[in-house]
N, C-alpha and C. Protein backbone atom coordinates (compact mmCIF):
# COMPACT_ATOMS: atom_id res chain seq x y z
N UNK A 1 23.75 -18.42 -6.05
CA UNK A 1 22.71 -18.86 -6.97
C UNK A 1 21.49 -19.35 -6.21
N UNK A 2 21.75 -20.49 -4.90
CA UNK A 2 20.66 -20.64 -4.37
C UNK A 2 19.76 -19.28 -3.71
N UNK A 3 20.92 -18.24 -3.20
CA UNK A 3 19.78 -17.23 -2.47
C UNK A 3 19.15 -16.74 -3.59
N UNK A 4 19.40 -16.53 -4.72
CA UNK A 4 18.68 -15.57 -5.61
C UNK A 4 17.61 -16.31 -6.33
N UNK A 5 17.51 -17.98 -6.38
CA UNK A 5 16.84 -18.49 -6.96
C UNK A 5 15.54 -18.80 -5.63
N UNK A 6 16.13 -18.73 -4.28
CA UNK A 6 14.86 -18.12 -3.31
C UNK A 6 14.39 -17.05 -2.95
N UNK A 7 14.82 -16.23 -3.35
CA UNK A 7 14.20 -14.89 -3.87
C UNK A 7 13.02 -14.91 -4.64
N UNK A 8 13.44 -15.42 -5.61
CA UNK A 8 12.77 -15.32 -6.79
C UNK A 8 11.85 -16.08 -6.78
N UNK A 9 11.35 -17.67 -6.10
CA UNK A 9 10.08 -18.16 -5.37
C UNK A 9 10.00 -17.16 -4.24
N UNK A 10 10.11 -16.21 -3.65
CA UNK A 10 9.61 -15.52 -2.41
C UNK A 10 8.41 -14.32 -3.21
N UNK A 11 9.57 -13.99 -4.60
CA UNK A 11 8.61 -12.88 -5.12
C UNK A 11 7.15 -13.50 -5.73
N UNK A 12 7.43 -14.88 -6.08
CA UNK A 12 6.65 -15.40 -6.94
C UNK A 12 5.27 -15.95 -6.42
N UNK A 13 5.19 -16.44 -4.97
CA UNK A 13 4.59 -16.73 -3.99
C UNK A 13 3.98 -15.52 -3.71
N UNK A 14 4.58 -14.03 -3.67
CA UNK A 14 3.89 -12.82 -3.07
C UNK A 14 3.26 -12.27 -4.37
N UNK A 15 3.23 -12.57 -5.32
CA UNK A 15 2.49 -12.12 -6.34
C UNK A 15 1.50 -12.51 -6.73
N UNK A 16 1.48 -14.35 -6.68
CA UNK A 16 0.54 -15.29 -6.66
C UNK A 16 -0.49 -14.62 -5.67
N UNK A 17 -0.39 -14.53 -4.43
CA UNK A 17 -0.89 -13.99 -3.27
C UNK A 17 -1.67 -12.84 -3.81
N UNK A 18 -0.85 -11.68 -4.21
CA UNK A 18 -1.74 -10.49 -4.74
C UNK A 18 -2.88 -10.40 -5.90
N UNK A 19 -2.53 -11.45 -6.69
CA UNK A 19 -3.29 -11.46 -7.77
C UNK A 19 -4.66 -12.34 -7.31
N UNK A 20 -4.67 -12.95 -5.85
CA UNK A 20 -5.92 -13.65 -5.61
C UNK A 20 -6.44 -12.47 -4.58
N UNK A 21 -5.72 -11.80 -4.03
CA UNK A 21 -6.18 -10.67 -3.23
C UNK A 21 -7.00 -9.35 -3.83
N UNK A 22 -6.50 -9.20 -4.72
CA UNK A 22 -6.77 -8.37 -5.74
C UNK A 22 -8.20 -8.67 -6.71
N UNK A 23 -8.16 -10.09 -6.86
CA UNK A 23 -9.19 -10.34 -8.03
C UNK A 23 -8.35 -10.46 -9.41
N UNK A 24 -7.41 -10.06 -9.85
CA UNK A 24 -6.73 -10.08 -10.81
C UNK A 24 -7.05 -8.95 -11.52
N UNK A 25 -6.51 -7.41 -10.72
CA UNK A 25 -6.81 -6.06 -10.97
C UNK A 25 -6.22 -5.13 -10.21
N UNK A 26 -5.72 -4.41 -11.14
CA UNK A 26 -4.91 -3.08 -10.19
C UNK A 26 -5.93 -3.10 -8.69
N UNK A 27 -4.88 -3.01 -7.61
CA UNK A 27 -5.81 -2.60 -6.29
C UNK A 27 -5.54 -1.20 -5.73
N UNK A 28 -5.89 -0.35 -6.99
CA UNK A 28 -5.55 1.31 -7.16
C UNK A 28 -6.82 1.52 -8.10
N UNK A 29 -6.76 0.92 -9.42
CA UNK A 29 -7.56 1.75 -10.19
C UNK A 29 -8.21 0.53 -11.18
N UNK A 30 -7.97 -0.59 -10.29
CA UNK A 30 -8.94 -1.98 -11.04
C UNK A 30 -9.19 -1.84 -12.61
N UNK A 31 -7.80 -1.95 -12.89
CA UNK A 31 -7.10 -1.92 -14.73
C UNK A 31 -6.85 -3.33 -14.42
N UNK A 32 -7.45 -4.38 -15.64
CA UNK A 32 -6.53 -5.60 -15.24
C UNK A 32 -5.68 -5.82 -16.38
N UNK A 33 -4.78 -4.64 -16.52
CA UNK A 33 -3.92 -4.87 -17.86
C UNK A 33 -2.90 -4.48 -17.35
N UNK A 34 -1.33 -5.13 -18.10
CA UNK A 34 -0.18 -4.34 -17.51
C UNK A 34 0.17 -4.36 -16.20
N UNK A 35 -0.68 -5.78 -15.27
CA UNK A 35 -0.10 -5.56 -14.31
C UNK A 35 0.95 -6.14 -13.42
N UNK A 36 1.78 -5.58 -11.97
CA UNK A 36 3.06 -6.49 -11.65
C UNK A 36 2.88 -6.12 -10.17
N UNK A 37 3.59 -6.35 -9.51
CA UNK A 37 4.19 -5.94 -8.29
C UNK A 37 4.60 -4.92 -7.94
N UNK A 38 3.86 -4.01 -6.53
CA UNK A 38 4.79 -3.01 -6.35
C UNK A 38 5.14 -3.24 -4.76
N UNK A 39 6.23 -2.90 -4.70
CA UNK A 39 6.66 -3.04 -2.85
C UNK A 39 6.39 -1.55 -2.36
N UNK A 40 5.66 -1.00 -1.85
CA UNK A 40 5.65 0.20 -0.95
C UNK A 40 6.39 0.61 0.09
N UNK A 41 7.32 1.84 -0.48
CA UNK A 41 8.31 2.41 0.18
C UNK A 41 7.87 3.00 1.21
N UNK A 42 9.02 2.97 2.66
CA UNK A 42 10.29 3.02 1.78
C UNK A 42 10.94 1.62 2.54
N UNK A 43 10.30 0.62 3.48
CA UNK A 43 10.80 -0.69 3.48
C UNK A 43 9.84 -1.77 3.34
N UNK A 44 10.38 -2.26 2.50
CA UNK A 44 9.85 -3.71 2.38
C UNK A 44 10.32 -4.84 2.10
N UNK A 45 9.90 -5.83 2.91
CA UNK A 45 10.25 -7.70 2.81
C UNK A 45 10.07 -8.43 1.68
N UNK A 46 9.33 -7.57 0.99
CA UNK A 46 8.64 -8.76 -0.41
C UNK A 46 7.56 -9.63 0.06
N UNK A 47 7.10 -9.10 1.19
CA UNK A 47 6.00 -9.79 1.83
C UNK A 47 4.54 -9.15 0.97
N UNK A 48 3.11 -10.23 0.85
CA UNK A 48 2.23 -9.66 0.39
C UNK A 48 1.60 -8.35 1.20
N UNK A 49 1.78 -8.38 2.18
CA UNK A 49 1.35 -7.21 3.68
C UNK A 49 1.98 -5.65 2.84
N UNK A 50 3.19 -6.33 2.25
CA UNK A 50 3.78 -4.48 2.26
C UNK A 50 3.99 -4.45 0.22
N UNK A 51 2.87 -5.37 -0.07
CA UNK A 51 3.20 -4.77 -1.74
C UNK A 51 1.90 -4.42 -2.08
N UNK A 52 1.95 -4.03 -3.06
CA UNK A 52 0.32 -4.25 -4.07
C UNK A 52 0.81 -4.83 -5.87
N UNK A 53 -0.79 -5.11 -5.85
CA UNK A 53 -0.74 -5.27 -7.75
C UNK A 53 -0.82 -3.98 -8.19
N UNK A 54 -0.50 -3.42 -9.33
CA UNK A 54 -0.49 -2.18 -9.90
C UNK A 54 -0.66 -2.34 -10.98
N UNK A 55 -1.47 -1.58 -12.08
CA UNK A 55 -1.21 -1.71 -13.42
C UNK A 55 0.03 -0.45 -13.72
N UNK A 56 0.64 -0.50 -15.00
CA UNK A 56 1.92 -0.02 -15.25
C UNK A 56 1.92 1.44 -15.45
N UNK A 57 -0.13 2.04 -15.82
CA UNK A 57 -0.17 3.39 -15.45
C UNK A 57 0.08 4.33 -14.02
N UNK A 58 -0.71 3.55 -13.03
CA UNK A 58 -0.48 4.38 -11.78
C UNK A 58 1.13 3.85 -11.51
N UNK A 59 1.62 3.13 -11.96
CA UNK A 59 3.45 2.59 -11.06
C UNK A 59 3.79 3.63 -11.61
N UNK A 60 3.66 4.55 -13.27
CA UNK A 60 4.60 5.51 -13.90
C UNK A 60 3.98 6.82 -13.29
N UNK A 61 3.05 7.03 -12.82
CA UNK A 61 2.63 8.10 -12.11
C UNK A 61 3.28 7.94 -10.79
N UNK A 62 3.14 7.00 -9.85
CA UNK A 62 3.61 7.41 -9.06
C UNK A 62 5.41 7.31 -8.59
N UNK A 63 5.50 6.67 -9.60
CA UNK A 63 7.08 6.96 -9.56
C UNK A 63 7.75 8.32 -10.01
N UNK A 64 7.28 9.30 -10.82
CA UNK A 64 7.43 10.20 -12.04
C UNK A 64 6.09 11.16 -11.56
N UNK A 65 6.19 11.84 -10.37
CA UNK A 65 5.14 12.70 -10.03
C UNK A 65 5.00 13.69 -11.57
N UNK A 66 5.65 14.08 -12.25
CA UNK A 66 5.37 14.73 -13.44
C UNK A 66 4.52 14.67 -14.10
N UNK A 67 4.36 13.29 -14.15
CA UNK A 67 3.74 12.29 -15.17
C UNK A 67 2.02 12.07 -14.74
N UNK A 68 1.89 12.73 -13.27
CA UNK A 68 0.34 12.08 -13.09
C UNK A 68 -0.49 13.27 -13.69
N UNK A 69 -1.55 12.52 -13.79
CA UNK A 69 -3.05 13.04 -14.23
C UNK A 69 -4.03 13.17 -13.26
N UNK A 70 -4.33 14.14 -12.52
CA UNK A 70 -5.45 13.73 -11.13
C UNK A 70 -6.26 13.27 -11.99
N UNK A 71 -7.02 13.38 -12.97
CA UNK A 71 -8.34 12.76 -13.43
C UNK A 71 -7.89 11.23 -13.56
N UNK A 72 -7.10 10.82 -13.45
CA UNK A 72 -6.50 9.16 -13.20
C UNK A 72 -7.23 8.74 -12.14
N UNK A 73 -6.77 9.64 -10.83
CA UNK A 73 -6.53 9.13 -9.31
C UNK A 73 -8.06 9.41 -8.63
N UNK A 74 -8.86 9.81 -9.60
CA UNK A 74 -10.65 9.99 -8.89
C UNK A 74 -11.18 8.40 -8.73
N UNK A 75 -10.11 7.56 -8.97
CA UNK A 75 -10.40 6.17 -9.05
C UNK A 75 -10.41 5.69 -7.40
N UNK A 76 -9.42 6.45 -6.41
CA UNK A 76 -9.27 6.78 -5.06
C UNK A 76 -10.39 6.98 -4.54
N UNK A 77 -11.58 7.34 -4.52
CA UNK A 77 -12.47 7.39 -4.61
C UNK A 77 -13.27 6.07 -3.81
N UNK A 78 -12.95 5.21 -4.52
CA UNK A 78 -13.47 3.77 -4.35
C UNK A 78 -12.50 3.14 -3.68
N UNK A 79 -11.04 3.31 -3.77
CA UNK A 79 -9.88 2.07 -3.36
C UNK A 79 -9.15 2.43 -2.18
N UNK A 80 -9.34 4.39 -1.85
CA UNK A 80 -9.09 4.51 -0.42
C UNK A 80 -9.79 3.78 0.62
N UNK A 81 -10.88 3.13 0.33
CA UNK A 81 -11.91 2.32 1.68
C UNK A 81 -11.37 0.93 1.81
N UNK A 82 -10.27 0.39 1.30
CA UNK A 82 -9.64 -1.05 0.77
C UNK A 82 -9.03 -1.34 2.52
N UNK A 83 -9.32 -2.45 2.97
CA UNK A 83 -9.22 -3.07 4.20
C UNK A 83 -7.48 -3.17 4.26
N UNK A 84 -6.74 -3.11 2.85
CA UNK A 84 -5.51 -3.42 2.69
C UNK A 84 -4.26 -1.96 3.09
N UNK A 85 -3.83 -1.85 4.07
CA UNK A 85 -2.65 -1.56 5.08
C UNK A 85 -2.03 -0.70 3.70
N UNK A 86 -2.12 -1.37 3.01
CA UNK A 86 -0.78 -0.89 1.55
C UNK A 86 -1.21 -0.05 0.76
N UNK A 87 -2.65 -0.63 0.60
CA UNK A 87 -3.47 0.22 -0.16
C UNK A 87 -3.88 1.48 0.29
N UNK A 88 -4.25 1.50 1.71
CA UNK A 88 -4.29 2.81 2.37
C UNK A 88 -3.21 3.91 2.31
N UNK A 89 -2.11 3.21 2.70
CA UNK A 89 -1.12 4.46 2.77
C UNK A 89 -0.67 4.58 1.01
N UNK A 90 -0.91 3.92 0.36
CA UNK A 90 -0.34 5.05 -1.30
C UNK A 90 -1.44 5.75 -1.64
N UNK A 91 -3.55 4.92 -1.56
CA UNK A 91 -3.94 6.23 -1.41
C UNK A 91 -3.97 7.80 -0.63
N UNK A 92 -3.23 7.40 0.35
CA UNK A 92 -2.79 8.81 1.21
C UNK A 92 -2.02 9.57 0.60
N UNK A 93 -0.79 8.84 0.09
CA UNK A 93 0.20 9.63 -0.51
C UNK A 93 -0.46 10.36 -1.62
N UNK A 94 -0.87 9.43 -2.62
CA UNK A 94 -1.39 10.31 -3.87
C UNK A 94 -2.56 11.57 -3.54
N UNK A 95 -3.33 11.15 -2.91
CA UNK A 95 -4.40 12.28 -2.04
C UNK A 95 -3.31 13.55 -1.86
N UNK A 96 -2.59 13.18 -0.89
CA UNK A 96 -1.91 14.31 -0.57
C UNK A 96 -0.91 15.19 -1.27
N UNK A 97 -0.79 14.58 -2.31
CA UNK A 97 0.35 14.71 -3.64
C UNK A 97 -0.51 15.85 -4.29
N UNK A 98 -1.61 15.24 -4.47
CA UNK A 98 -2.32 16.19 -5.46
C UNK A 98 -3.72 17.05 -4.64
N UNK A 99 -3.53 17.37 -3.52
CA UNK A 99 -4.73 17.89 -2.96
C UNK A 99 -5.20 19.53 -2.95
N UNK A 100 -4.16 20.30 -3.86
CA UNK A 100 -4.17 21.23 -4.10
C UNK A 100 -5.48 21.15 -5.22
N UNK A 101 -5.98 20.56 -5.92
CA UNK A 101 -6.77 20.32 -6.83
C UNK A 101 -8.35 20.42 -6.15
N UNK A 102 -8.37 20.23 -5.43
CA UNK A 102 -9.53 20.50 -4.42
C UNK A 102 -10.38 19.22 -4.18
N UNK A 103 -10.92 18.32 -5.09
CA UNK A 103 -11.10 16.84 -4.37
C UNK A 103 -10.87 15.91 -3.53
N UNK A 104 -9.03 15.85 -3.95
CA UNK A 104 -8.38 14.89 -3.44
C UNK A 104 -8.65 15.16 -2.06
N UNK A 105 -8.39 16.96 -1.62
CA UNK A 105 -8.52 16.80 -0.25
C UNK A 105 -9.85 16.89 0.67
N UNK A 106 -10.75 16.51 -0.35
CA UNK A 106 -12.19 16.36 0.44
C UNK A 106 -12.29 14.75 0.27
N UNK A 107 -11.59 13.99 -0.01
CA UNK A 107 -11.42 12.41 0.41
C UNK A 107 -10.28 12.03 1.20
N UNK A 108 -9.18 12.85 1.31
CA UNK A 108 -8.35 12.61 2.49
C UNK A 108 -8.81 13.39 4.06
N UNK A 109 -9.99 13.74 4.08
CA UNK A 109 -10.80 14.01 4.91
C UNK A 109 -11.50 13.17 5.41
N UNK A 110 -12.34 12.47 4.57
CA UNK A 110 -12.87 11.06 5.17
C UNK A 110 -12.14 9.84 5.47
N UNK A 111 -10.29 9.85 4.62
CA UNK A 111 -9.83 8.74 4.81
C UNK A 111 -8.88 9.02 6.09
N UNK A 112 -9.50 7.83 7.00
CA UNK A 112 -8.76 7.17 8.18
C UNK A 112 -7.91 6.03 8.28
N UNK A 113 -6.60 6.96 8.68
CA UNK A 113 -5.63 5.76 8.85
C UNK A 113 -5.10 5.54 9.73
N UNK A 114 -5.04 4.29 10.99
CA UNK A 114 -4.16 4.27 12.14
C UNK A 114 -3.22 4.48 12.38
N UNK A 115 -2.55 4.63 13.44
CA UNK A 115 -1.23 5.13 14.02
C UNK A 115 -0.36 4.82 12.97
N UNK A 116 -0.39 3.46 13.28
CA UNK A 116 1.20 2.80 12.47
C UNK A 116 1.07 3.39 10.97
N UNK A 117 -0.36 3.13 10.33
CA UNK A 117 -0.45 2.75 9.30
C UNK A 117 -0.21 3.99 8.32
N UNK A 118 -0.53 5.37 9.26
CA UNK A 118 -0.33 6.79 8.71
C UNK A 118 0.94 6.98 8.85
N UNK A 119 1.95 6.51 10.06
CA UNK A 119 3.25 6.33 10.24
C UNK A 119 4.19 5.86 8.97
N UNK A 120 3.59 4.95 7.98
CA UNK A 120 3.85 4.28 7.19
C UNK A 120 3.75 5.23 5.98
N UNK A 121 2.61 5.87 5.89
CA UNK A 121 2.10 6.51 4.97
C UNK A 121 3.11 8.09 4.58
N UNK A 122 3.36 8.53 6.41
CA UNK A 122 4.30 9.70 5.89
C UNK A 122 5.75 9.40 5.92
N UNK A 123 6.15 7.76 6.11
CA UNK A 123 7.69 7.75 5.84
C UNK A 123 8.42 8.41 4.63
N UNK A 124 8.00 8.46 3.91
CA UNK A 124 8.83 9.25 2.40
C UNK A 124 8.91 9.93 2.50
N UNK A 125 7.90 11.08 3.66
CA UNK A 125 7.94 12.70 3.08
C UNK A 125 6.72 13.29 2.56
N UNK A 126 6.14 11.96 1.98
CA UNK A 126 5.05 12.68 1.04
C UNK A 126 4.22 13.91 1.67
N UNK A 127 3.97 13.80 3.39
CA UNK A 127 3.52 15.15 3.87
C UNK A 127 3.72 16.24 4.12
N UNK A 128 4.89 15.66 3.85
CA UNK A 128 5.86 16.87 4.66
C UNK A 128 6.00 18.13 3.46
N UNK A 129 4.83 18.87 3.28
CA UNK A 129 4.61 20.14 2.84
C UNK A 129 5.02 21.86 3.20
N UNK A 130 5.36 22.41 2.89
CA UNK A 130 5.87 23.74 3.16
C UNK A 130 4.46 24.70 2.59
N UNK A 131 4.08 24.70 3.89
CA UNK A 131 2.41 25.63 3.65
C UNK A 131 2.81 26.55 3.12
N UNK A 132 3.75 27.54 3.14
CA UNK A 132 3.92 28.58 2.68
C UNK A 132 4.59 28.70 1.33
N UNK A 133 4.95 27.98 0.72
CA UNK A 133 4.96 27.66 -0.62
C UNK A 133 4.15 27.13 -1.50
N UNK A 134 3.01 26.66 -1.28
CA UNK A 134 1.66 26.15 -1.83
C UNK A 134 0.79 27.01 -1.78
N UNK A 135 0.66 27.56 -0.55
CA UNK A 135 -0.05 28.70 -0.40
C UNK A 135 -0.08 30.01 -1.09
N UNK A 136 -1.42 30.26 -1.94
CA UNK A 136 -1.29 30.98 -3.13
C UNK A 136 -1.34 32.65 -2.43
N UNK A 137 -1.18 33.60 -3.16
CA UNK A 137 -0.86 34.75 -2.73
C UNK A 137 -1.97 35.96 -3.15
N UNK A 138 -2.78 36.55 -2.33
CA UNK A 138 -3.70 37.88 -2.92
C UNK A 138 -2.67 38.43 -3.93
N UNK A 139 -3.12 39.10 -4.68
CA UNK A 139 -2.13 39.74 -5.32
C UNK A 139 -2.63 41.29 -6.04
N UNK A 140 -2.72 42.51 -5.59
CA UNK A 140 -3.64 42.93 -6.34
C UNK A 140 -3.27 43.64 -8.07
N UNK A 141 -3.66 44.23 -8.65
CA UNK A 141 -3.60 44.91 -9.82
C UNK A 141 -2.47 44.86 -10.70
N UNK A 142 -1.80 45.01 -9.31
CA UNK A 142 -0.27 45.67 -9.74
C UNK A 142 0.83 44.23 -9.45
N UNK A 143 0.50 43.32 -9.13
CA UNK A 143 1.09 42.27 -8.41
C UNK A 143 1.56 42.65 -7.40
N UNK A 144 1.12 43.33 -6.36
CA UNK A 144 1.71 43.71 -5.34
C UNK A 144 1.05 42.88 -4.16
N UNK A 145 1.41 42.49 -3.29
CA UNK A 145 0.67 41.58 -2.55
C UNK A 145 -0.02 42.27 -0.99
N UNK A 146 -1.22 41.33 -1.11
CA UNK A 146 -2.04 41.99 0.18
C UNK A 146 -2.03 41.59 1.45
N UNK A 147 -2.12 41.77 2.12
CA UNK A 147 -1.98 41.23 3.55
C UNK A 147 -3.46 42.00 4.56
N UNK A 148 -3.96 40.83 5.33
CA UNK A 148 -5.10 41.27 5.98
C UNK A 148 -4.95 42.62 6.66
N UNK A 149 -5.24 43.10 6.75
CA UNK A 149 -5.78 44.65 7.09
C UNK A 149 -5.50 45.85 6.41
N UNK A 150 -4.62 45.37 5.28
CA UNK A 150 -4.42 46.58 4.38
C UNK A 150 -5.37 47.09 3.89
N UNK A 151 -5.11 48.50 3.28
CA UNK A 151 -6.25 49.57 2.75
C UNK A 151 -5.96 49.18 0.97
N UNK A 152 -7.22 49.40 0.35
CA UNK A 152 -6.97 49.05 -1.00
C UNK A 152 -7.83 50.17 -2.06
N UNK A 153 -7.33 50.85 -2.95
CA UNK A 153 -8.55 51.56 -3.83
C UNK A 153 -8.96 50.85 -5.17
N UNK A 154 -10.15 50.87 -5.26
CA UNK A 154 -10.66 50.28 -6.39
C UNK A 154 -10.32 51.27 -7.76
N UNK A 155 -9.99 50.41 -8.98
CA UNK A 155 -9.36 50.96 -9.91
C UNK A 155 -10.69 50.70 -11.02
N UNK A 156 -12.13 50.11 -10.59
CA UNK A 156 -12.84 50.66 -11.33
C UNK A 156 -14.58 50.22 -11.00
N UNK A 157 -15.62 51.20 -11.29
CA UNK A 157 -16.60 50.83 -10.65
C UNK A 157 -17.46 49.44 -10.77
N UNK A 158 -17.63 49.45 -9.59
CA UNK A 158 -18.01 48.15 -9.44
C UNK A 158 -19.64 48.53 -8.85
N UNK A 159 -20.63 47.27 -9.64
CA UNK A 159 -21.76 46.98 -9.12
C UNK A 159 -21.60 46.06 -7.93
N UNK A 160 -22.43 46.51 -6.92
CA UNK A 160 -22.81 45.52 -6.07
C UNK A 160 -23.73 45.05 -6.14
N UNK A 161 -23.60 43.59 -6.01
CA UNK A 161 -24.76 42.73 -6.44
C UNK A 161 -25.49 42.42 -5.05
N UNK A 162 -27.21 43.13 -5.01
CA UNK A 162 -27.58 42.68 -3.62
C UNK A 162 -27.56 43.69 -2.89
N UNK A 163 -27.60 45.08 -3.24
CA UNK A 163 -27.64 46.50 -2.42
C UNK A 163 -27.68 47.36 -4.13
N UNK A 164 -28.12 48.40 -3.51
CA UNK A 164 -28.72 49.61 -4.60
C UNK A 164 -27.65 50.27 -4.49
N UNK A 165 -26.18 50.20 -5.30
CA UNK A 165 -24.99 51.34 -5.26
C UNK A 165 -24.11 50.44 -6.08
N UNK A 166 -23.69 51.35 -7.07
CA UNK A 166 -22.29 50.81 -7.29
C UNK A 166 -20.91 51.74 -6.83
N UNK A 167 -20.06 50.79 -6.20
CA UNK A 167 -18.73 51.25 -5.80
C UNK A 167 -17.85 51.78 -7.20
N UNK A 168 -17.43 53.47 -6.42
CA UNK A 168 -16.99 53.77 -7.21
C UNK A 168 -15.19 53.85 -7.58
N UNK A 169 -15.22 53.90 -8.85
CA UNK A 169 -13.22 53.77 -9.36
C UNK A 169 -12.73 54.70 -7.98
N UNK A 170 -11.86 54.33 -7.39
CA UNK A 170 -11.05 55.37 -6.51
C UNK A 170 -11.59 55.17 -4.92
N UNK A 171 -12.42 54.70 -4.86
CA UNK A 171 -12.88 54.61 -3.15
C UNK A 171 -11.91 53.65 -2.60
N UNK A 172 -11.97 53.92 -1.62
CA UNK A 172 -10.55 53.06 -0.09
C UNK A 172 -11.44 52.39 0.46
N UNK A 173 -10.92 50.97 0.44
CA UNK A 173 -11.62 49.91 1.19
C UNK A 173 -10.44 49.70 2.07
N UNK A 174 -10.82 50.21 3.65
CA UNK A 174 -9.64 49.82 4.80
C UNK A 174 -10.23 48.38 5.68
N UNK A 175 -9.11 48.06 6.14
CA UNK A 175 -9.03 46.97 6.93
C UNK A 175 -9.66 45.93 5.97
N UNK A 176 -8.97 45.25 5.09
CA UNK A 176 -9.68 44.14 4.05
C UNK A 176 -8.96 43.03 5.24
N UNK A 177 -10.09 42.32 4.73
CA UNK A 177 -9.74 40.74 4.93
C UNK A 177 -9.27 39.78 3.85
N UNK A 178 -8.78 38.80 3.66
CA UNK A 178 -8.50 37.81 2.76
C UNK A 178 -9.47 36.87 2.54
N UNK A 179 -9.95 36.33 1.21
CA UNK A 179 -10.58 34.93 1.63
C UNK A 179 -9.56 34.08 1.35
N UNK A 180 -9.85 32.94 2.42
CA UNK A 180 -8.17 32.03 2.72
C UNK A 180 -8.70 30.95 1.70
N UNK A 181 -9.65 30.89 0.91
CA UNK A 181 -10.30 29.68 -0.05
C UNK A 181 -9.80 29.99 -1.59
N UNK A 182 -9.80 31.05 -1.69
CA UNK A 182 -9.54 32.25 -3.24
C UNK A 182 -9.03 32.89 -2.90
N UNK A 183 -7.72 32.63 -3.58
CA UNK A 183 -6.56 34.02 -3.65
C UNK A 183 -6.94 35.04 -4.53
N UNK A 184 -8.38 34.93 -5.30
CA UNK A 184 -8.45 36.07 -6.49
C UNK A 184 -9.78 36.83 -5.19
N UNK A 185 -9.79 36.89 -4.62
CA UNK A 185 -10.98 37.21 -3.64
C UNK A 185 -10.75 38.17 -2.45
N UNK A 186 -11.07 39.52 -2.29
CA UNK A 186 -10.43 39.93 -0.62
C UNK A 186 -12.58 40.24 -0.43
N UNK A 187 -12.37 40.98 1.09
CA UNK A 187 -13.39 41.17 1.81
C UNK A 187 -13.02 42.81 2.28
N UNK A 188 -14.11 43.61 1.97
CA UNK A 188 -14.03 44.32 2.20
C UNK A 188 -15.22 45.38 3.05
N UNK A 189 -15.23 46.48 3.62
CA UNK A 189 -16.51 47.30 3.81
C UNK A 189 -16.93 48.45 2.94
N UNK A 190 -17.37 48.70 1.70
CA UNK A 190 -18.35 49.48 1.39
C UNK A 190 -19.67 50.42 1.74
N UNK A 191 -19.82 51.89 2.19
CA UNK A 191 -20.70 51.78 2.12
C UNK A 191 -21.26 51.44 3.30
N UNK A 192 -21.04 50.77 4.41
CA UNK A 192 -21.32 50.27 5.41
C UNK A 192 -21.45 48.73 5.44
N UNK A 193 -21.70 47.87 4.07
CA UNK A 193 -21.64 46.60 3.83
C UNK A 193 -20.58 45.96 3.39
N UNK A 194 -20.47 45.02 3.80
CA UNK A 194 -19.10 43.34 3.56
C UNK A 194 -19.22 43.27 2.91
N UNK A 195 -18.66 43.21 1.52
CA UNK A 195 -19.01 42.35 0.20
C UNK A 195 -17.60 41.97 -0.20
N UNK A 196 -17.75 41.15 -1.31
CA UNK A 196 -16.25 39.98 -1.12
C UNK A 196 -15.75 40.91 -2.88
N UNK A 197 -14.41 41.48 -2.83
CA UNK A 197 -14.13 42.16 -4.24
C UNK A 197 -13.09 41.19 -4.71
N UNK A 198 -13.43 41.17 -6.19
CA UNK A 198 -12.09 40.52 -6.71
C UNK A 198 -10.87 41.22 -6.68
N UNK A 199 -10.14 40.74 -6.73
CA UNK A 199 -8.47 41.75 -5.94
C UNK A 199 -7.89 41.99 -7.31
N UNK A 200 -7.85 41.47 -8.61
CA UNK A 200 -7.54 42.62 -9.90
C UNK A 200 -8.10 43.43 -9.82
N UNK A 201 -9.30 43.98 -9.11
CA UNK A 201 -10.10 45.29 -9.41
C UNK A 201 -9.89 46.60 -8.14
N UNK A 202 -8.86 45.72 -7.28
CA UNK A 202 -8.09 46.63 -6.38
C UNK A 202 -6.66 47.19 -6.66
N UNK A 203 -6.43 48.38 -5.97
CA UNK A 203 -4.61 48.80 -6.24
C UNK A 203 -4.72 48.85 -4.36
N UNK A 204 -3.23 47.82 -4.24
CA UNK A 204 -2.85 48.24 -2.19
C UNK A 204 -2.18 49.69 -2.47
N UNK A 205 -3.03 50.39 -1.25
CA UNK A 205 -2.50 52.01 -0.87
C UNK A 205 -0.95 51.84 0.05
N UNK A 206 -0.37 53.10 -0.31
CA UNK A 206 1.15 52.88 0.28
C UNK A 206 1.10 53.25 2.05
């Protein structure tokens, strides 16, 4: 009974702590409703160093990746620059959670985190990504997939925008390139000119 009833002043002391650290506001997305304690995995003392305040939206997002909304987390924005150790590494995580979206990862670009503190940040896993499963796939016409230097025929004429010709249904565009930004996108030569084709409007030659 005594350890649990010092527990329970340990939590109470580290919350007190957060809520003057904080301002009395999520130190994620500065909601001051709904809010409690979170300890940041995957160890922690119950010390103020390794928790934050949270309101009860981002705790169910980030517990319940299902459940998030990136248009929530543009709040990162402002709270990745937070001097706070704790605060840094869950905005990392969420950044990196959702950076397929294309924002997140033009702010986990600017956000810097030290040794330890990124150490901290990828204990869960959260980085630990399989490029080649995220990584979206050319695909052309037929769903057949493209790969850089394949030959491709166009299945219907196309204007080029920016030269006097339109490419016609049936011409072979060899040696395409990929754009690695847009999977709906290859690169091709026409004609003697580069121009970038959308890849539904290609069939890959056998």
């Amino acid at each position: 009974m005594r350890s649990l009833n010092f527990n329970k002043l340990i939590a109470m002391t580290t919350e007190s702590q957060l809520y003057t650290r904080s301002h009395s506001q999520c130190e994620l997305c500065s909601n001051p409703e709904n809010l409690a304690l979170y300890e940041v995995p995957p160890s922690s003392n119950g010390e103020a160093d390794d928790c934050l305040l949270i309101c009860s939206t981002c705790r169910e997002q980030i517990n319940n990746p299902e459940t998030t909304e990136p248009n929530h987390w543009r709040c990162l924005n402002d709270s990745m620059w937070s001097q706070v150790p704790a605060v840094q590494v869950v905005a990392w995580r969420m950044l990196t959670r959702l950076r397929t979206e294309g924002w997140p990862q033009d702010l986990l670009d600017m956000l810097y985190l030290d040794e330890e503190t990124m150490a901290w940040a990828k204990a869960t896993g959260e980085g630990n990504v399989d490029t080649e499963s995220v990584t979206a796939k050319h695909l052309d016409s037929n769903g057949a997939e493209l790969e850089a230097g394949d030959t491709v025929t166009l299945t219907k004429d196309l204007t080029v925008k920016g030269a006097n010709f339109t490419a016609k249904r049936g011409t072979a565009v060899r040696g395409i390139s990929l754009v690695a930004e847009n999977p709906e996108q290859i690169e091709g030569r026409i004609n003697g000119q580069q121009i970038v084709i959308l890849t539904k409007f290609v069939k890959k030659s056998k």
